[in-house]
C-alpha atoms as a PDB file:
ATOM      1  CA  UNK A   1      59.443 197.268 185.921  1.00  0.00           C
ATOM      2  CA  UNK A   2      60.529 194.066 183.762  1.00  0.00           C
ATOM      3  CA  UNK A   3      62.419 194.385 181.085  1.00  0.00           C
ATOM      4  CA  UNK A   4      61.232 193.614 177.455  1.00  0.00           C
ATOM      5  CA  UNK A   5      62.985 191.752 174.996  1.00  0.00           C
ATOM      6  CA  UNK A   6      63.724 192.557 171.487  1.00  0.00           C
ATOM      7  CA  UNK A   7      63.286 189.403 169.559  1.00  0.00           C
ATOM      8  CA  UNK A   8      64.849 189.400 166.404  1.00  0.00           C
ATOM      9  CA  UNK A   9      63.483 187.124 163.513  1.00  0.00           C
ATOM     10  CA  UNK A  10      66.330 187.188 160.480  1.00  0.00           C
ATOM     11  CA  UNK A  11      65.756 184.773 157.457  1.00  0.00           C
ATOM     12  CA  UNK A  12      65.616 185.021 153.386  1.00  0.00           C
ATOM     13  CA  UNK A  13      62.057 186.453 152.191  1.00  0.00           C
ATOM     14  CA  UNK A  14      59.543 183.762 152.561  1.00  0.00           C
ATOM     15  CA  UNK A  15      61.159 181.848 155.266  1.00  0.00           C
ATOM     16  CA  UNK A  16      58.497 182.132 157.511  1.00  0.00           C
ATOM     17  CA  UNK A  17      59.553 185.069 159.732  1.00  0.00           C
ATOM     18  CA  UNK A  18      56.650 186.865 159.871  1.00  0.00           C
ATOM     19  CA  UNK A  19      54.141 184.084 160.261  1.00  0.00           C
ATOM     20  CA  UNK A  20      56.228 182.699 164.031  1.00  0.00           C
ATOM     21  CA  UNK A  21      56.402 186.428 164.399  1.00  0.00           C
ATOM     22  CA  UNK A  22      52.916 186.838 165.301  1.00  0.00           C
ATOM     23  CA  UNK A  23      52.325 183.279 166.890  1.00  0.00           C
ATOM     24  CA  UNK A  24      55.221 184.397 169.305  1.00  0.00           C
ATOM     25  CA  UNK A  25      53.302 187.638 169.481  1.00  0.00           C
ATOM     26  CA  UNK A  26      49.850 186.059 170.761  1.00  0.00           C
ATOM     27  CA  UNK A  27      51.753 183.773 173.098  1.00  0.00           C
ATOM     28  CA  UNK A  28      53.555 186.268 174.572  1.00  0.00           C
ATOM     29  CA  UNK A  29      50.303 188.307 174.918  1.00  0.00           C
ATOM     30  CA  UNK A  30      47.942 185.548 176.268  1.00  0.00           C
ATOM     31  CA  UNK A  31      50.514 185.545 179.332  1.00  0.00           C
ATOM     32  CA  UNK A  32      49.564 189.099 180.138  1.00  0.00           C
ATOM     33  CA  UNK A  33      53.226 189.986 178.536  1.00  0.00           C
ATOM     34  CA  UNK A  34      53.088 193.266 176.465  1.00  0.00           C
ATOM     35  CA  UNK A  35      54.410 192.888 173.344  1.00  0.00           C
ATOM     36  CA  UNK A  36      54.774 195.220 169.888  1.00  0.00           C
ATOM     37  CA  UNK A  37      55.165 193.337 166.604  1.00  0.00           C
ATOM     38  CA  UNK A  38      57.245 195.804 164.654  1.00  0.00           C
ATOM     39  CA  UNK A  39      56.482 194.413 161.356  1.00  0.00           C
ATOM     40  CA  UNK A  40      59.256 195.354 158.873  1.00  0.00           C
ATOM     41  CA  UNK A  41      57.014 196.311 155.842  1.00  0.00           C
ATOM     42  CA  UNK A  42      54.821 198.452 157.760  1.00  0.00           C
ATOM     43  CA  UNK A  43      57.480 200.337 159.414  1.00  0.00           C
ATOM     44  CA  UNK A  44      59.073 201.043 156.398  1.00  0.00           C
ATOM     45  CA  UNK A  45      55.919 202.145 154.192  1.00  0.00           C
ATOM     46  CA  UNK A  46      54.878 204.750 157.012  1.00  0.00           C
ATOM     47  CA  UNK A  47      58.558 205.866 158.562  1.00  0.00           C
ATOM     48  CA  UNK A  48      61.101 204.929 155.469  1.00  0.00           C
ATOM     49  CA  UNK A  49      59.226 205.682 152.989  1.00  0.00           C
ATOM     50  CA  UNK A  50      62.051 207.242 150.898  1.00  0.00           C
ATOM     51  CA  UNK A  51      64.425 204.031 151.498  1.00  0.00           C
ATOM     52  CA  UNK A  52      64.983 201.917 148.888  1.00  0.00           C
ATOM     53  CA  UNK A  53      66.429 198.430 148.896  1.00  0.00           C
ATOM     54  CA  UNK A  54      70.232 199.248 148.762  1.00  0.00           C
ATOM     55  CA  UNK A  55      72.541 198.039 151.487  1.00  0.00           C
ATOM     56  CA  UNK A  56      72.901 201.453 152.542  1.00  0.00           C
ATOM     57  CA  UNK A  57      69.019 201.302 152.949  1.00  0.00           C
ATOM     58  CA  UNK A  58      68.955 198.232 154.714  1.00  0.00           C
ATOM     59  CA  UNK A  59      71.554 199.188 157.056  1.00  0.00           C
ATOM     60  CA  UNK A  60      69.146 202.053 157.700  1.00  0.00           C
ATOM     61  CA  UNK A  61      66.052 200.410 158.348  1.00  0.00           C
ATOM     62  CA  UNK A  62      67.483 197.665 160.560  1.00  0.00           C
ATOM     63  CA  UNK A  63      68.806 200.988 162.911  1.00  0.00           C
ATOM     64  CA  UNK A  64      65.741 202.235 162.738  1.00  0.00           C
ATOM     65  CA  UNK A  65      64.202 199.047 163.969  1.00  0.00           C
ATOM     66  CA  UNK A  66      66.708 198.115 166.616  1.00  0.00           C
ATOM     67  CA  UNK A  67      66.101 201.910 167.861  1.00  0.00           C
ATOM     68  CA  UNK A  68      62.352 201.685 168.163  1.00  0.00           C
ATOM     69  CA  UNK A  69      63.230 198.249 169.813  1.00  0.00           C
ATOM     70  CA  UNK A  70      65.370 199.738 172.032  1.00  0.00           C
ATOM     71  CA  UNK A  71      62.759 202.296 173.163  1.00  0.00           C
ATOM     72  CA  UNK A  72      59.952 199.388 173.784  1.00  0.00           C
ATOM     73  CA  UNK A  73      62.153 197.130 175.972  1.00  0.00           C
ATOM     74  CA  UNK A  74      63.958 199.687 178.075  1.00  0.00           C
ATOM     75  CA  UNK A  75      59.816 200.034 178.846  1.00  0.00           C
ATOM     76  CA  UNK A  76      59.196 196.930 179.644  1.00  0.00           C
ATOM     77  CA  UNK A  77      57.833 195.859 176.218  1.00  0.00           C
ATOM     78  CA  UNK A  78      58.657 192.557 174.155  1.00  0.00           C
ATOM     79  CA  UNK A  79      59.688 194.242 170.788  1.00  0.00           C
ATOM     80  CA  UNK A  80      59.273 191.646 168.173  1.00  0.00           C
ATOM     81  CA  UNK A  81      61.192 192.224 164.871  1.00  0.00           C
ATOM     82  CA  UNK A  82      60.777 190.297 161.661  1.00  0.00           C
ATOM     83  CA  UNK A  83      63.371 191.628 158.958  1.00  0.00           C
ATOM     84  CA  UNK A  84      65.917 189.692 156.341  1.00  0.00           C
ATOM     85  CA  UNK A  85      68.599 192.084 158.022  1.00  0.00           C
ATOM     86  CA  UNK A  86      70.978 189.786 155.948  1.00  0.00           C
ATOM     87  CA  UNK A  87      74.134 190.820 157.467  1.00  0.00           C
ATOM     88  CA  UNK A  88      75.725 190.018 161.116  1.00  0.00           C
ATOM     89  CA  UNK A  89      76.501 193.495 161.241  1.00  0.00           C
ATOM     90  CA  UNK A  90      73.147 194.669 161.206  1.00  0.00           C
ATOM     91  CA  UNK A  91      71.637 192.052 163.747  1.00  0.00           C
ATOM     92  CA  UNK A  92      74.454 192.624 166.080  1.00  0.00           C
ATOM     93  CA  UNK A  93      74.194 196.380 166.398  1.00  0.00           C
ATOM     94  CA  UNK A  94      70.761 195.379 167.276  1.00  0.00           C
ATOM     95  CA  UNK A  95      72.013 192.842 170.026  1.00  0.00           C
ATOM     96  CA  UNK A  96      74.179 195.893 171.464  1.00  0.00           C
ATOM     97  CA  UNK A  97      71.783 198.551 172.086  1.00  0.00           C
ATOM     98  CA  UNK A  98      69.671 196.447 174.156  1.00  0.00           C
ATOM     99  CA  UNK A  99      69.778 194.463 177.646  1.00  0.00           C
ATOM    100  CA  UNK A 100      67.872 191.497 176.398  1.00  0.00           C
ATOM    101  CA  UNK A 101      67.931 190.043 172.983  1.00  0.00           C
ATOM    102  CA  UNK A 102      67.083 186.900 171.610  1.00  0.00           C
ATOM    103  CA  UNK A 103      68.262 186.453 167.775  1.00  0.00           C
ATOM    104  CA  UNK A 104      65.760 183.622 165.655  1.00  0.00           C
ATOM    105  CA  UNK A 105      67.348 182.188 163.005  1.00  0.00           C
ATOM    106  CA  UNK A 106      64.199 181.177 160.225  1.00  0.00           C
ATOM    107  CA  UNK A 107      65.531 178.729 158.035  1.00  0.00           C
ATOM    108  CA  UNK A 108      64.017 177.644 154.652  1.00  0.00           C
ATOM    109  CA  UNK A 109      66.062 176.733 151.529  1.00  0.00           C
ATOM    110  CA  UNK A 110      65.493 178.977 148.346  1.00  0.00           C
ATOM    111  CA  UNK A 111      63.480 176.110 146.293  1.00  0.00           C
ATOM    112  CA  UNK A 112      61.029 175.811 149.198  1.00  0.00           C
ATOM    113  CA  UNK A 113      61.092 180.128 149.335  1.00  0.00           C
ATOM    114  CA  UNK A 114      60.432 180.517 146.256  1.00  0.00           C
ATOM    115  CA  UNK A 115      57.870 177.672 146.080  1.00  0.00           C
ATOM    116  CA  UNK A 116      55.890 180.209 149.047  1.00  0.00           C
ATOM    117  CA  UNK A 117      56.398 183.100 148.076  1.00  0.00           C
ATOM    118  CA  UNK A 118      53.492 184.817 149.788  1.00  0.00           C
ATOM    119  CA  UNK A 119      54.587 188.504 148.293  1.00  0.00           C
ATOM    120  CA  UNK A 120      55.129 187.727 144.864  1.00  0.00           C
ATOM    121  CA  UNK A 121      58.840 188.475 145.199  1.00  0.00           C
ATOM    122  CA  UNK A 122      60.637 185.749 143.436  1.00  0.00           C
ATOM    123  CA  UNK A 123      58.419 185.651 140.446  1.00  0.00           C
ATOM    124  CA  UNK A 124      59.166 189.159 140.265  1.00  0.00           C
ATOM    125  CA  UNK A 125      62.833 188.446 140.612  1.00  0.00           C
ATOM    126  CA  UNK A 126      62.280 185.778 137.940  1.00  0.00           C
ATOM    127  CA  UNK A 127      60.698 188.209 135.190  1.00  0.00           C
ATOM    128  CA  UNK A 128      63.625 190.461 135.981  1.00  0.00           C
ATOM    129  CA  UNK A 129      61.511 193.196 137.929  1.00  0.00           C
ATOM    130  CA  UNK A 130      63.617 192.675 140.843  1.00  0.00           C
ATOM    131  CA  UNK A 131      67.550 192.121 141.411  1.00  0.00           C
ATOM    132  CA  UNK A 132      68.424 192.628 145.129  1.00  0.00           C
ATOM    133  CA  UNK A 133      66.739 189.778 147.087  1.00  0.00           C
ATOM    134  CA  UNK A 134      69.085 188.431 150.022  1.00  0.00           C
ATOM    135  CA  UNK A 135      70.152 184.910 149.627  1.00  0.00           C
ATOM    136  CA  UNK A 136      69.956 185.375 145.969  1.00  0.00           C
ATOM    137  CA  UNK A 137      70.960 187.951 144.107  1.00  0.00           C
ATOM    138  CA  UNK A 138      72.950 189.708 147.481  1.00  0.00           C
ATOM    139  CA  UNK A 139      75.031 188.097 150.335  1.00  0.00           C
ATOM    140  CA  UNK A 140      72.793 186.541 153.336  1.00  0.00           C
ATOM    141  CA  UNK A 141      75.121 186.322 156.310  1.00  0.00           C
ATOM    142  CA  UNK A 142      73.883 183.012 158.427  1.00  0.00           C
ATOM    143  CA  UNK A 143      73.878 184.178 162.271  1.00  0.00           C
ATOM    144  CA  UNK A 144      76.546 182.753 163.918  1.00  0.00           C
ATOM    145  CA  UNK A 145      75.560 182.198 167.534  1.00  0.00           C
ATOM    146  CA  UNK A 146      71.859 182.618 167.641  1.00  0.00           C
ATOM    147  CA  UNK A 147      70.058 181.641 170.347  1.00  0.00           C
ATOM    148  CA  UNK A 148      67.267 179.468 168.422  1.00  0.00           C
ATOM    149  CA  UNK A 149      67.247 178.152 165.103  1.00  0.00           C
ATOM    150  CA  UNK A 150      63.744 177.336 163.326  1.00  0.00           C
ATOM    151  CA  UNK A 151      64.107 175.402 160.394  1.00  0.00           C
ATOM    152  CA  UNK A 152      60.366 175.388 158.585  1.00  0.00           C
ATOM    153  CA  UNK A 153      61.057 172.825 156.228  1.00  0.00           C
ATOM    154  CA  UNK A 154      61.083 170.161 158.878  1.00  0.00           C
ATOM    155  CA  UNK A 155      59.468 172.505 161.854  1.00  0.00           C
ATOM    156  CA  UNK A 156      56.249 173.789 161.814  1.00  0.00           C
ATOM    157  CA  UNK A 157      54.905 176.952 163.293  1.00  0.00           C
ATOM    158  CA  UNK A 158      53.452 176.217 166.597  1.00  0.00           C
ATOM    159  CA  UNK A 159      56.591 173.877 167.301  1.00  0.00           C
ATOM    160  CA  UNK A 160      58.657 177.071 166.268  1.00  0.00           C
ATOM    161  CA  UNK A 161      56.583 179.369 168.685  1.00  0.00           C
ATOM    162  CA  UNK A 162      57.147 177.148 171.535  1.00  0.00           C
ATOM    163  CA  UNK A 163      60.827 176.415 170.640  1.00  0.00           C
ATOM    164  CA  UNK A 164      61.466 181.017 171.224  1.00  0.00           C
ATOM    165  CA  UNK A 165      59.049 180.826 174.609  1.00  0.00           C
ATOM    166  CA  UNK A 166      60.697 177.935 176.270  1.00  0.00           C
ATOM    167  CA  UNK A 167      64.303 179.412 175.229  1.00  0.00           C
ATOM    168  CA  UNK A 168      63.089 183.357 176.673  1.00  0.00           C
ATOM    169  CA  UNK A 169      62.101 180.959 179.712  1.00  0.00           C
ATOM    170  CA  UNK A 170      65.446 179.531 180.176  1.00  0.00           C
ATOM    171  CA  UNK A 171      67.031 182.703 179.587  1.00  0.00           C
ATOM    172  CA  UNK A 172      64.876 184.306 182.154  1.00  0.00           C
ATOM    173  CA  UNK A 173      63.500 186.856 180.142  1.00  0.00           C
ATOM    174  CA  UNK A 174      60.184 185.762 180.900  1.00  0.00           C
ATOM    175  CA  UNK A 175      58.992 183.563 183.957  1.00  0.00           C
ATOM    176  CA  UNK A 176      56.826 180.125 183.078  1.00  0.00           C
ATOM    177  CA  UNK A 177      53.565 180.298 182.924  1.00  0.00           C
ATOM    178  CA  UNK A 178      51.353 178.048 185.578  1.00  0.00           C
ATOM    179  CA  UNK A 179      48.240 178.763 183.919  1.00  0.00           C
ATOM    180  CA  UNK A 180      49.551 178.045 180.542  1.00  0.00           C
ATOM    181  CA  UNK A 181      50.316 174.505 179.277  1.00  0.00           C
ATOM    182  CA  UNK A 182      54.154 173.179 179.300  1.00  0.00           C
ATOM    183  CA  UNK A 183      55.952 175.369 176.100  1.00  0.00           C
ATOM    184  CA  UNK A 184      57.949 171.673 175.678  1.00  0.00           C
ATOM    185  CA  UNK A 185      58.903 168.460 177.223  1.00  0.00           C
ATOM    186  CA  UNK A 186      61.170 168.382 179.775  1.00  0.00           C
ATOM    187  CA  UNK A 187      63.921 166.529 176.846  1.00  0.00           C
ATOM    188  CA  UNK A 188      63.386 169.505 174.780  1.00  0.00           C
ATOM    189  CA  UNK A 189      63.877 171.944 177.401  1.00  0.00           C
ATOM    190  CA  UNK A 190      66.922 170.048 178.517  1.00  0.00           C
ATOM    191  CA  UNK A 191      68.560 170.685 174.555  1.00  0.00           C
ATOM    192  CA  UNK A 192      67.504 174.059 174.833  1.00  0.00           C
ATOM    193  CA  UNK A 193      69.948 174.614 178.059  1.00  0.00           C
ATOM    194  CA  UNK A 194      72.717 172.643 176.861  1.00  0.00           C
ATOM    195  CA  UNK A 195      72.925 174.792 173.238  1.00  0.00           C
ATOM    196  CA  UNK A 196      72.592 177.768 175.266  1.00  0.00           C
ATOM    197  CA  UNK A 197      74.968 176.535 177.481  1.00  0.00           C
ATOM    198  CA  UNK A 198      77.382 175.677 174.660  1.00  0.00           C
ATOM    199  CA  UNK A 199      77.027 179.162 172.938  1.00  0.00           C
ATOM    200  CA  UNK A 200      77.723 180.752 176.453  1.00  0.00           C
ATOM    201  CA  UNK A 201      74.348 182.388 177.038  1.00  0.00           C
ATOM    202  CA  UNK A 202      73.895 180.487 180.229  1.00  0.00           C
ATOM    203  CA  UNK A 203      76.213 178.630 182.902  1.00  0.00           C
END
């Protein structure tokens, strides 16, 4: 059996996690590769309902995730995970308790986030209704080594998508695909190598 990966999408709210989330998701799946989006909201309305948005709680729910990620990939499934998770600590327990993980670094500033704002969040946060947004009102940690950065302001989503498949391919977590079309040039593949080669992910 293959492994899974767990690929971890970390961001401020509104970065655009979500939405390369599931492009990742159907790529992944139109190459016969089984794959769980664990989306973040979901998980917590039906298995944390009770948590709140504390760090304590956070540092909960990001367990939670990386467990249930944990469980997929040692199975053979691609365990997709979209969450703020604003601090390193929480992304690299995640990294630890599994064999292959590929950290996504969504970045958007805060003008452009809360110019999106698909939930309704910041004009919340703006009438006072809400005080504990990441990147904002609490600390968001920027990932130190991940292994692709997405910046949306100047990327957008299907040029993200292909950016964490041809990475997973050069990682060998996943084999290319001759039936689908080239994830990126053969220049863009070659930057892909040398940053992982420069963060010490591959020789």
């Amino acid at each position: 059996m293959e492994k899974g990966t767990l690929i971890w999408f970390t961001g401020v709210p509104a970065a655009g996690k979500s939405t390369i989330g599931r492009g990742v998701e159907k790529a992944l799946k139109e190459r016969g590769i089984k794959v769980e989006n664990l989306d973040a909201d979901e998980i917590r309305a039906n298995l944390s309902p009770d948590l709140g948005y504390t760090p304590e709680a956070r540092d909960l729910n990001t367990k939670r995730l990386a467990f249930m990620g944990k469980i997929l990939t040692r199975n053979g499934v691609c365990a997709i995970v979209a969450a703020v998770s604003p601090l390193r600590k929480h992304r690299d327990r995640a990294r630890a308790m599994v064999d292959q993980f590929l950290e996504v670094y969504v970045k958007a500033s805060l003008d452009t986030c809360k110019q999106r704002d698909p939930k309704g969040l910041y004009k919340r946060a703006e009438r006072g209704e809400v005080k504990d947004i990441a990147g904002w009102h609490m600390p968001f940690e920027e990932p130190e080594k991940p292994e692709v950065v997405c910046d949306t302001e100047t990327e957008d989503v299907d040029t993200c998508v292909r950016k964490v498949i041809a990475t997973m391919e050069a990682l060998g977590f996943i084999g290319k695909s001759k039936d689908a079309p080239q994830t990126v040039s053969a220049d863009e593949e070659e930057k892909i190598k040398e940053r992982l080669r420069g963060l010490g992910y591959i020789e």
